[in-house]
Protein backbone atom coordinates (compact mmCIF):
# COMPACT_ATOMS: atom_id res chain seq x y z
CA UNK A 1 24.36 -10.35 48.40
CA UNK A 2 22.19 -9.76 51.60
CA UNK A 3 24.84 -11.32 54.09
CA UNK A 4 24.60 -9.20 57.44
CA UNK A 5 24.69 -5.94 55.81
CA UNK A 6 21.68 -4.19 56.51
CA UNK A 7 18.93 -3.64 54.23
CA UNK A 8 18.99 0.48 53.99
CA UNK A 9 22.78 0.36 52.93
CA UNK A 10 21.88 -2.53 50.10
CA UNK A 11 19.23 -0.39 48.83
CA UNK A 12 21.67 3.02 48.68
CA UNK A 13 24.52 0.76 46.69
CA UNK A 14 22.11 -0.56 44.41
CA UNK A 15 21.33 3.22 43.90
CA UNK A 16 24.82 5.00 43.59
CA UNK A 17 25.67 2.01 41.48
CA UNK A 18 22.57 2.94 38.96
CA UNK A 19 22.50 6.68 39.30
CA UNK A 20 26.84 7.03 40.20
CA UNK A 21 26.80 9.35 36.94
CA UNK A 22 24.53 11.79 38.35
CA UNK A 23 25.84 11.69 41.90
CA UNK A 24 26.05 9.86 45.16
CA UNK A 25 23.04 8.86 47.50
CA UNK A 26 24.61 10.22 51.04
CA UNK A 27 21.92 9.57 53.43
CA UNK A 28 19.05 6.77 52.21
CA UNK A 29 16.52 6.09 55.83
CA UNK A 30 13.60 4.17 55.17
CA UNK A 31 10.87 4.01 58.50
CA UNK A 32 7.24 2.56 58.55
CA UNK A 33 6.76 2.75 54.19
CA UNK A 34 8.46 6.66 54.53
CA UNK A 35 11.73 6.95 52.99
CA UNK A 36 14.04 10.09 53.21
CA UNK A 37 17.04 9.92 50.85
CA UNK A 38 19.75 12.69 50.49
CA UNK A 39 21.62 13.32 47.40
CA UNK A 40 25.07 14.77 46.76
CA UNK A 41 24.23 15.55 42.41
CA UNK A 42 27.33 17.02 40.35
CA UNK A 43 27.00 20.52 39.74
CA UNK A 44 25.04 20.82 43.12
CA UNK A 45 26.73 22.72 46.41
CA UNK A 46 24.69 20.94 48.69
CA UNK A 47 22.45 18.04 49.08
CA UNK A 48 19.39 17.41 48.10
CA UNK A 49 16.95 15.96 50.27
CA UNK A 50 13.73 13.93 49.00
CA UNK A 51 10.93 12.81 51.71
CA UNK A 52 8.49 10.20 50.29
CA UNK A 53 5.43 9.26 52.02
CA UNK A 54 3.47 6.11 52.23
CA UNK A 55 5.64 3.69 49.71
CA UNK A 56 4.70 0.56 48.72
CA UNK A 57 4.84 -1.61 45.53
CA UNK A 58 3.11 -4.59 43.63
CA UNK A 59 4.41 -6.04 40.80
CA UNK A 60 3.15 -6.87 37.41
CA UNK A 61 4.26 -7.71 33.60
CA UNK A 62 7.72 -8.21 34.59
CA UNK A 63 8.01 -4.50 36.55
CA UNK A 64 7.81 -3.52 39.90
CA UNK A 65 5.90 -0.94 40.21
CA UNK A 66 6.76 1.94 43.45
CA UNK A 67 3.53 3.95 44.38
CA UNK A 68 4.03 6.76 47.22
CA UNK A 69 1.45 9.64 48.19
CA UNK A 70 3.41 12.79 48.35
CA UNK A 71 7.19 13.58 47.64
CA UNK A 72 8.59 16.77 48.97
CA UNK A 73 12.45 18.07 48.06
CA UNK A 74 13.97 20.75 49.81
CA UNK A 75 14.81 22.61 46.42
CA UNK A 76 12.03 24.41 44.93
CA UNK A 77 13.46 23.64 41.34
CA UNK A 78 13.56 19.72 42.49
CA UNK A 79 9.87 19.88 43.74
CA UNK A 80 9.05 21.23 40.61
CA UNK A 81 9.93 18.09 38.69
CA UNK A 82 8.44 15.92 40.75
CA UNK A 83 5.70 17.82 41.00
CA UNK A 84 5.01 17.01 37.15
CA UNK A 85 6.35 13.97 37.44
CA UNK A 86 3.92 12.86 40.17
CA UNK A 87 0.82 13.93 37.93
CA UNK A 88 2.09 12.32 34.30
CA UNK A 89 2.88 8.96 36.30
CA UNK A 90 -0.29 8.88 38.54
CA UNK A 91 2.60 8.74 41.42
CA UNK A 92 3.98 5.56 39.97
CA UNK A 93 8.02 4.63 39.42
CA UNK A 94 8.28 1.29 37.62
CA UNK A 95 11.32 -0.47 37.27
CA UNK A 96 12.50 -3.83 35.56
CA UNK A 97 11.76 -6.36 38.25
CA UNK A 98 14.73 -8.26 39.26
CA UNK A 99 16.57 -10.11 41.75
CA UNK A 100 18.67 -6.61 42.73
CA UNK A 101 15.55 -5.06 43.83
CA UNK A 102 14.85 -8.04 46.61
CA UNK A 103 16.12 -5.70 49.57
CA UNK A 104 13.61 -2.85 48.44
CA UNK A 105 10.61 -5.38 48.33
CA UNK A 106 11.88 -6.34 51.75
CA UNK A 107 11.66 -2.91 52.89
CA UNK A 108 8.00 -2.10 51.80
CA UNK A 109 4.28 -3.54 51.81
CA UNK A 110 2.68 -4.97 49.35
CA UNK A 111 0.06 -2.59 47.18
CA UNK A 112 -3.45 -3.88 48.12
């Protein structure tokens, strides 16, 4: 699976193959725990654009658990969501923790 294909394009087909009902990650850049991700969603003209700030993850209970400090979207209807989101889940994403999710582990630090 990890080969010589690099670790940003693992990451966005692991993601268009989980969300590919939805839409199509287009852009996915992850720099220094930041991670900007673009999004072509059906029913959308354009793409939407997510910036998420200071990622990192621990894991626990068989999840792996994504924590980030701030998450902007460049529609107001998108930052919205996440805005309520972000408060119910304490800024938390958890996900079944498997052997598909290796490259994002790769990509961020460790939760101390």
């Amino acid at each position: 699976m990890f080969g010589f294909m690099n670790i940003n394009q693992q990451v966005k087909d692991f993601l268009n193959q989980r969300f590919g009902e939805v839409g199509q990650v287009t852009d996915f850049n992850f720099s220094k725990g930041n991670l900007t991700i673009s999004l072509a969603l059906k029913g959308e003209p354009e793409d939407i654009t997510l910036e998420i700030e200071a990622l990192c993850y621990d894991t626990s209970d068989g999840k792996m658990n994504l924590y980030y400090s701030d998450l902007r979207a460049t529609k107001p209807w998108v930052q919205e969501i996440f805005k309520m989101v972000s408060e119910k889940t304490n800024r938390t994403v958890s996900f079944p923790d498997n052997l598909k999710l290796m490259p994002l582990k790769m990509l961020l630090p460790k939760k101390r």
